[in-house]
PDB file of N, CA and C in Angstrom:
ATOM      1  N   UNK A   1      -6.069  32.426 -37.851  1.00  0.00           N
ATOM      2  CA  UNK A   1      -4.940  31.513 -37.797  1.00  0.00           C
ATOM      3  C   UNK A   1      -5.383  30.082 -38.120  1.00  0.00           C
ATOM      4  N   UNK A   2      -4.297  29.517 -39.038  1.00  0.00           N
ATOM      5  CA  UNK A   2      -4.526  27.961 -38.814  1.00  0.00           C
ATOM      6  C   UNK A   2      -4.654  26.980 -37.682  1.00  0.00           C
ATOM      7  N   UNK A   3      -5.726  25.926 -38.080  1.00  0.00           N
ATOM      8  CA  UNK A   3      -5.384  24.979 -36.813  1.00  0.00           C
ATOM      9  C   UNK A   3      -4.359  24.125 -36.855  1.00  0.00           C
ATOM     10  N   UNK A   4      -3.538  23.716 -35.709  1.00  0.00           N
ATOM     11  CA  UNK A   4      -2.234  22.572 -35.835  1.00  0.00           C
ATOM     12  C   UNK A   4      -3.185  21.580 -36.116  1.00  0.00           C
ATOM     13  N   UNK A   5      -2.608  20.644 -36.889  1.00  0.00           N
ATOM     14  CA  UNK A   5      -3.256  19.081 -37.141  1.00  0.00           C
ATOM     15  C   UNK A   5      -2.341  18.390 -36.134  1.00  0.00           C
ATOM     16  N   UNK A   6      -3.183  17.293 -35.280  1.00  0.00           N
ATOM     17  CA  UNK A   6      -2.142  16.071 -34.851  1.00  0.00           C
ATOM     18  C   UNK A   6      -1.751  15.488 -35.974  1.00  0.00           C
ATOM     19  N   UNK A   7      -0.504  15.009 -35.587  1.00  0.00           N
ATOM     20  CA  UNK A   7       0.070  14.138 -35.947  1.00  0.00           C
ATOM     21  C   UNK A   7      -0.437  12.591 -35.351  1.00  0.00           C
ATOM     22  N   UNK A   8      -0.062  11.848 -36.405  1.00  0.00           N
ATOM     23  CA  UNK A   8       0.328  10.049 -35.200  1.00  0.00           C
ATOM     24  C   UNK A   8       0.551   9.868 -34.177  1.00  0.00           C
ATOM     25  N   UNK A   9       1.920  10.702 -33.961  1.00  0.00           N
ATOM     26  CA  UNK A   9       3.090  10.694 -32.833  1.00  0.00           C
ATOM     27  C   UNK A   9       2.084  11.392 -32.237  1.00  0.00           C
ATOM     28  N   UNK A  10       1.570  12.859 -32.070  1.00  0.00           N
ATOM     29  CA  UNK A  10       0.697  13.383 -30.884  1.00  0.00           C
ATOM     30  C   UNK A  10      -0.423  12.757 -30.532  1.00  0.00           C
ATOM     31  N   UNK A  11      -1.086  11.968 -31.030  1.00  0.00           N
ATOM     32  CA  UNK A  11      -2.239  11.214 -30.629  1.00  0.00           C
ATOM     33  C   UNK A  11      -1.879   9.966 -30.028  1.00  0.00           C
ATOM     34  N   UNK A  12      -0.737   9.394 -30.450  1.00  0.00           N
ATOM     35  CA  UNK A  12      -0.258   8.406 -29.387  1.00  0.00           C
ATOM     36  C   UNK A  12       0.252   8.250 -28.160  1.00  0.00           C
ATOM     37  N   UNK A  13       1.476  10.151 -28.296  1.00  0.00           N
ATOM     38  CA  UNK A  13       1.689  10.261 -26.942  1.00  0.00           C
ATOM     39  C   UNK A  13       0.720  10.517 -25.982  1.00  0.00           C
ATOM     40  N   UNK A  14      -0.722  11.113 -26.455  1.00  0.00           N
ATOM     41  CA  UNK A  14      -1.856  11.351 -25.873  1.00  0.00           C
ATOM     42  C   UNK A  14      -2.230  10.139 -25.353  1.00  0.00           C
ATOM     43  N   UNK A  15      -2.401   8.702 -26.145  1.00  0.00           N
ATOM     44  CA  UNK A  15      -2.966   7.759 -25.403  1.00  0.00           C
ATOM     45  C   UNK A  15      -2.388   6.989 -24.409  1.00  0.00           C
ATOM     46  N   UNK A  16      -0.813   7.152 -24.789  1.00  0.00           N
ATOM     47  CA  UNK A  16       0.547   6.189 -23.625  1.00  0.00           C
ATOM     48  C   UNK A  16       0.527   6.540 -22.632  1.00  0.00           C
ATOM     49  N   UNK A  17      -0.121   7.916 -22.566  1.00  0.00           N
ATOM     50  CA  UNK A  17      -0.224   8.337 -20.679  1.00  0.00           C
ATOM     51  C   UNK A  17      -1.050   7.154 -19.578  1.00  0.00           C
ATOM     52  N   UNK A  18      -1.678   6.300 -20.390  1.00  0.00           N
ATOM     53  CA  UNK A  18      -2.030   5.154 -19.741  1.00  0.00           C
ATOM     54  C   UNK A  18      -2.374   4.424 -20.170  1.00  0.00           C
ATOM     55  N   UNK A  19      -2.686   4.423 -21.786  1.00  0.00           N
ATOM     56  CA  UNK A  19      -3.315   3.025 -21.843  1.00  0.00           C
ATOM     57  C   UNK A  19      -2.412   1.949 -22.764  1.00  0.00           C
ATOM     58  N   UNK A  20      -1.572   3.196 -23.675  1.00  0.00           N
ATOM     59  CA  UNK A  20      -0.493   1.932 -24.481  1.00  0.00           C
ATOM     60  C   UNK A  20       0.904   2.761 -23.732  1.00  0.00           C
ATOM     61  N   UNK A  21       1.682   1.308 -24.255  1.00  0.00           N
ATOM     62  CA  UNK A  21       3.492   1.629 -23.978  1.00  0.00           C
ATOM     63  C   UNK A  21       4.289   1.466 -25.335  1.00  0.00           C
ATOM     64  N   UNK A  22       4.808   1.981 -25.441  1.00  0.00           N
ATOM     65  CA  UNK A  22       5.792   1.666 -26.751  1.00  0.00           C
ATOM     66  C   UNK A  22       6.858   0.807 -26.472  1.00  0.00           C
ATOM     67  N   UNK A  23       6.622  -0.403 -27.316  1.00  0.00           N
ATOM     68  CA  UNK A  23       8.085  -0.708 -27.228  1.00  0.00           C
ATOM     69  C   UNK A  23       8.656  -0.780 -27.691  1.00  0.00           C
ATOM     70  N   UNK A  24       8.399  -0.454 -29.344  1.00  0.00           N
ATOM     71  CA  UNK A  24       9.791  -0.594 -30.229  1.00  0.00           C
ATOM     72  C   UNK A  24       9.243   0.712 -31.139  1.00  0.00           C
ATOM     73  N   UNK A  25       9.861   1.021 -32.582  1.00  0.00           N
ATOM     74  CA  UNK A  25       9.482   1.970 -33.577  1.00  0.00           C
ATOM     75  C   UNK A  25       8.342   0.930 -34.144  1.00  0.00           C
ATOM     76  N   UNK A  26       6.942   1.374 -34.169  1.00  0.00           N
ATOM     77  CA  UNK A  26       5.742   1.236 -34.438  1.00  0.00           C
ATOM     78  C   UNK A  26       4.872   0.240 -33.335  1.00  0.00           C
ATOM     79  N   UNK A  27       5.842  -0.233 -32.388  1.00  0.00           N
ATOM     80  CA  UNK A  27       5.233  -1.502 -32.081  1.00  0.00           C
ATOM     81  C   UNK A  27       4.501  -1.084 -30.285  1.00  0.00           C
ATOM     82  N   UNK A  28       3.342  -1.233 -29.905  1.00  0.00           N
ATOM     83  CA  UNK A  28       2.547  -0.416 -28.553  1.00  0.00           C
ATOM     84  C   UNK A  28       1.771  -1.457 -28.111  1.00  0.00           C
ATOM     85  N   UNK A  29       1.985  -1.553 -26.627  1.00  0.00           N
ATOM     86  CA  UNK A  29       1.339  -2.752 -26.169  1.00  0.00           C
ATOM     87  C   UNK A  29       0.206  -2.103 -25.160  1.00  0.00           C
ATOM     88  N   UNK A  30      -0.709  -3.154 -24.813  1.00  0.00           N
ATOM     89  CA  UNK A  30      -1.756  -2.103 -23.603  1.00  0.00           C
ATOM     90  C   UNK A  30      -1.249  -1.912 -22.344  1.00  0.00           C
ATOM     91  N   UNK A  31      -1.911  -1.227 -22.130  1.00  0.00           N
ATOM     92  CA  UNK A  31      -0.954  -1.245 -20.552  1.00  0.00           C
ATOM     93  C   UNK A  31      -1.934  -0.974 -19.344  1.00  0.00           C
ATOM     94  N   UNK A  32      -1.519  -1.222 -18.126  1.00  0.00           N
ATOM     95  CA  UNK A  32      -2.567  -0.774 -17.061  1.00  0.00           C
ATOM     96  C   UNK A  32      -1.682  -0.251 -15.899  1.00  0.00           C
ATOM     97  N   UNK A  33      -1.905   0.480 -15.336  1.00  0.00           N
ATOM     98  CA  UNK A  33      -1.311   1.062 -14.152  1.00  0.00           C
ATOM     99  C   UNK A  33      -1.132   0.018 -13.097  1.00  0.00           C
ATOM    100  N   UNK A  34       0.011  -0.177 -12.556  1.00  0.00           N
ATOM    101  CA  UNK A  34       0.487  -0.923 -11.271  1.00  0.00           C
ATOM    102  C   UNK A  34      -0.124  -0.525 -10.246  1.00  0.00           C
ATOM    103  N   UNK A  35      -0.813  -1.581  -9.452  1.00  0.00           N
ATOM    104  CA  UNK A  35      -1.011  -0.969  -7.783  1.00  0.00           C
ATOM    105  C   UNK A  35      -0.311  -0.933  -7.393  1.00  0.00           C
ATOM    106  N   UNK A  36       1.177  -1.378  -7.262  1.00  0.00           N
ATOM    107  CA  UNK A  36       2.125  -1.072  -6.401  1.00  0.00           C
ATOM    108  C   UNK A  36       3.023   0.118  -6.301  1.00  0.00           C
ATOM    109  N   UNK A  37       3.239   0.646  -7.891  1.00  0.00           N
ATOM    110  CA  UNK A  37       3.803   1.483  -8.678  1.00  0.00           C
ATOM    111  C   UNK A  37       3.235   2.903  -8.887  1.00  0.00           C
ATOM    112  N   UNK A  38       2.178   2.327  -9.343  1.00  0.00           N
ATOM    113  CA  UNK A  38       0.987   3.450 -10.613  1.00  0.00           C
ATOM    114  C   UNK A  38       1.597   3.741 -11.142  1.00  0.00           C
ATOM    115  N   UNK A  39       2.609   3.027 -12.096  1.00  0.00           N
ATOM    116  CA  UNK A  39       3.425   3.512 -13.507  1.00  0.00           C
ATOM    117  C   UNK A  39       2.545   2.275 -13.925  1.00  0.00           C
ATOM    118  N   UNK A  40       2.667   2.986 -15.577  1.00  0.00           N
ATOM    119  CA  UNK A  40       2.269   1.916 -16.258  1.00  0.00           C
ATOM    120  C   UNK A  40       2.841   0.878 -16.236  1.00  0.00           C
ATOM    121  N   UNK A  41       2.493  -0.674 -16.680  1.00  0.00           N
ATOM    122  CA  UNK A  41       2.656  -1.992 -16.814  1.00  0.00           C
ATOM    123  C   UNK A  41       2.342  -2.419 -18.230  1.00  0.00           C
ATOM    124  N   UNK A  42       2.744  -3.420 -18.642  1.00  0.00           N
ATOM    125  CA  UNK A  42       1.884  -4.648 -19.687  1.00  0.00           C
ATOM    126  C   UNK A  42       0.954  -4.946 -18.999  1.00  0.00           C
ATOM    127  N   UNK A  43      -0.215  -4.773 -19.831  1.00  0.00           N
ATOM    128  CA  UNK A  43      -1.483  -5.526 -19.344  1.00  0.00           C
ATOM    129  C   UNK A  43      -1.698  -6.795 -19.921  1.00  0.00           C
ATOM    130  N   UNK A  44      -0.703  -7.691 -20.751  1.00  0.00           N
ATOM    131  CA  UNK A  44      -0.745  -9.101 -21.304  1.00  0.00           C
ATOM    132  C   UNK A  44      -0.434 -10.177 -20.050  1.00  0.00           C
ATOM    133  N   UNK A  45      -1.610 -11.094 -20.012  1.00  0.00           N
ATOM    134  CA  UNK A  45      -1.204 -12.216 -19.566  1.00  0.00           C
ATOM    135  C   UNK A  45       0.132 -12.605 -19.446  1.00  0.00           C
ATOM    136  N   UNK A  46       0.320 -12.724 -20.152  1.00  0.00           N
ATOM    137  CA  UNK A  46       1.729 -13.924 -20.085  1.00  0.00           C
ATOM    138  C   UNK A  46       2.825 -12.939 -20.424  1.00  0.00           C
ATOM    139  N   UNK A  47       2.994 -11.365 -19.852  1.00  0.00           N
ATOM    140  CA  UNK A  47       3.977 -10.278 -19.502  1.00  0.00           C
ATOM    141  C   UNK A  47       5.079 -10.407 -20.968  1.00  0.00           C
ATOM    142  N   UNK A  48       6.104 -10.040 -21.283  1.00  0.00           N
ATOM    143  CA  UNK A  48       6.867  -9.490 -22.462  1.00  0.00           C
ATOM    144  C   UNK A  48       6.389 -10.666 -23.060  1.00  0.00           C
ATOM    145  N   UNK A  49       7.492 -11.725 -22.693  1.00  0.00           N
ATOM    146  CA  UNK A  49       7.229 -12.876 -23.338  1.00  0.00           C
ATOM    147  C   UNK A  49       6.264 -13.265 -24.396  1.00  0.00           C
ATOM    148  N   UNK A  50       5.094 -13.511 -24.409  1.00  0.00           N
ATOM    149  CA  UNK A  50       3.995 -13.105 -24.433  1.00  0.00           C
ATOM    150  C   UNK A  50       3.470 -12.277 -25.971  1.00  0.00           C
ATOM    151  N   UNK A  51       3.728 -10.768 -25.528  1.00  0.00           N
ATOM    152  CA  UNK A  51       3.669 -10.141 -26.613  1.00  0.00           C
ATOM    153  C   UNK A  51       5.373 -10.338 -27.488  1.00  0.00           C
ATOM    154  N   UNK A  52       5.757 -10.383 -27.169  1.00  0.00           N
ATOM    155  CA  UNK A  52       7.084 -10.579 -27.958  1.00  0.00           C
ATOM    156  C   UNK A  52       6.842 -11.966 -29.092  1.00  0.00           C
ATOM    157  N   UNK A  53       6.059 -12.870 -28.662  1.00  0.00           N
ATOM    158  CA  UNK A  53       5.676 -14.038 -29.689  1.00  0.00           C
ATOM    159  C   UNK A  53       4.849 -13.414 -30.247  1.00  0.00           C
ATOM    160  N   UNK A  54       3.970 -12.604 -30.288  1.00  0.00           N
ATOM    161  CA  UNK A  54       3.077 -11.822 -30.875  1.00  0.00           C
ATOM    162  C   UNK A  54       3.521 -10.903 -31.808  1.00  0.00           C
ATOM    163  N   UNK A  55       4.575 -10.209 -31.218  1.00  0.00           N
ATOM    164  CA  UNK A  55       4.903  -9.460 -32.559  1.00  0.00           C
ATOM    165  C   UNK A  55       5.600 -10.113 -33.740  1.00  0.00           C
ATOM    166  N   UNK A  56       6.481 -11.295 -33.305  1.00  0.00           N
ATOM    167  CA  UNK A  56       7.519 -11.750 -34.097  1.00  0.00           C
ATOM    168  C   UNK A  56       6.499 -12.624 -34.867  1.00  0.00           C
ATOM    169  N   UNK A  57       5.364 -13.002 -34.361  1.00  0.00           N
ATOM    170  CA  UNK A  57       4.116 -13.793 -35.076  1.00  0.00           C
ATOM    171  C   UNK A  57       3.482 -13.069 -36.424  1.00  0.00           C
ATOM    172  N   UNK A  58       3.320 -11.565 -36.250  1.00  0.00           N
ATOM    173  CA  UNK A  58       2.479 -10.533 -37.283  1.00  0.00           C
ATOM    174  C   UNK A  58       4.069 -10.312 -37.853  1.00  0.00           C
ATOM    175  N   UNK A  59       5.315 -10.149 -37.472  1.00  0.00           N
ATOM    176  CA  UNK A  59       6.649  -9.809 -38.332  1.00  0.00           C
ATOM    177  C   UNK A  59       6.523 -11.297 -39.474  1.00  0.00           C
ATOM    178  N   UNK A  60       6.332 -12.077 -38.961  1.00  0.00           N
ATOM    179  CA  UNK A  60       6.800 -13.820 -40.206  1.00  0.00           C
ATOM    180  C   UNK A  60       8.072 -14.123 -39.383  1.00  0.00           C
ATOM    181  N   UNK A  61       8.414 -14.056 -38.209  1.00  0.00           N
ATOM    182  CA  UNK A  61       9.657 -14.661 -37.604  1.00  0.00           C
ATOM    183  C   UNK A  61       9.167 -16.056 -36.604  1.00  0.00           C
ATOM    184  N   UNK A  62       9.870 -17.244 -37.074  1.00  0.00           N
ATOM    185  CA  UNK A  62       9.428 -17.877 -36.620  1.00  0.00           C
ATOM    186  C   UNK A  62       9.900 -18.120 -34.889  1.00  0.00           C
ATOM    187  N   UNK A  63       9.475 -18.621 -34.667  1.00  0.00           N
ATOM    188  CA  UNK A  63       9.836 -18.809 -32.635  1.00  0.00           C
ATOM    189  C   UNK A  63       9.111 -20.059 -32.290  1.00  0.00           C
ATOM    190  N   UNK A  64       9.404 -20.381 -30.829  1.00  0.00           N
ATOM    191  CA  UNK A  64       8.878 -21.317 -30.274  1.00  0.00           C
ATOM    192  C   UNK A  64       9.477 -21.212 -28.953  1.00  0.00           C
ATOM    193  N   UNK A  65       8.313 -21.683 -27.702  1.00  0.00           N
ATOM    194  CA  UNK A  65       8.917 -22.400 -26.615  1.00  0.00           C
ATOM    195  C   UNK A  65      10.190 -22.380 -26.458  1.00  0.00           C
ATOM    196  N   UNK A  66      10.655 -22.582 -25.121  1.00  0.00           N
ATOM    197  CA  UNK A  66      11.951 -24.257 -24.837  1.00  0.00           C
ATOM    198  C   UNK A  66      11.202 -24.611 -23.902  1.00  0.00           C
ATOM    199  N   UNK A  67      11.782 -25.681 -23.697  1.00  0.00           N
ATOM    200  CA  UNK A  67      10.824 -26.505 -22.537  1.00  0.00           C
ATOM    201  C   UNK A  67      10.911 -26.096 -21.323  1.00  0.00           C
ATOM    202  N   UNK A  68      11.737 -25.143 -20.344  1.00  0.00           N
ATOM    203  CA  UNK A  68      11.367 -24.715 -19.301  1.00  0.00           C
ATOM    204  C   UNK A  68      10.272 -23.902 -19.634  1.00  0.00           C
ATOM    205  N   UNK A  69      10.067 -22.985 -20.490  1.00  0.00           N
ATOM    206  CA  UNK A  69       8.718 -22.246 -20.226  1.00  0.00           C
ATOM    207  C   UNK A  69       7.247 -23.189 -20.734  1.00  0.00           C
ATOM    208  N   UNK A  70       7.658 -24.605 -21.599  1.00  0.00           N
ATOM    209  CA  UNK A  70       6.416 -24.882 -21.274  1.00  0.00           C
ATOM    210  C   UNK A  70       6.359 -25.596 -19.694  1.00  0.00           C
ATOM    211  N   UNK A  71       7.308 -25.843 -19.239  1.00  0.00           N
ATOM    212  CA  UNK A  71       6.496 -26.900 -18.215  1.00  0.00           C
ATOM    213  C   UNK A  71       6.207 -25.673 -17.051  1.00  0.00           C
TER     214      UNK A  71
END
């Protein structure tokens, strides 16, 4: 018999069991298990926010601040 090949999709759902999360179609952030929870989390500093300037940064969308989140 043939062997199944993974796919993308199966090697990713393999790794989201803890270490990435998906959050959009292509887009996977790291993640770390909650002590409070033990579901996964964002493991980014500065939580969505954060990576969300990050992605829209590698997309060409521009963004910025407002001034409550800088101060």
């Amino acid at each position: 018999m043939r062997e199944r090949r993974l796919t993308l999709r199966d090697r990713m759902e393999d790794r989201i069991a803890g270490q990435l999360i998906r959050l959009g179609y292509g887009v996977y952030a790291r993640a770390a298990l909650s002590r409070l929870t033990g579901q996964p989390m964002l493991a980014a500093r500065g939580g969505l926010m954060d990576v969300t300037y990050q992605v829209f940064g590698k997309l060409g969308v521009p963004g910025e601040q407002t001034d409550a989140q800088r101060d």
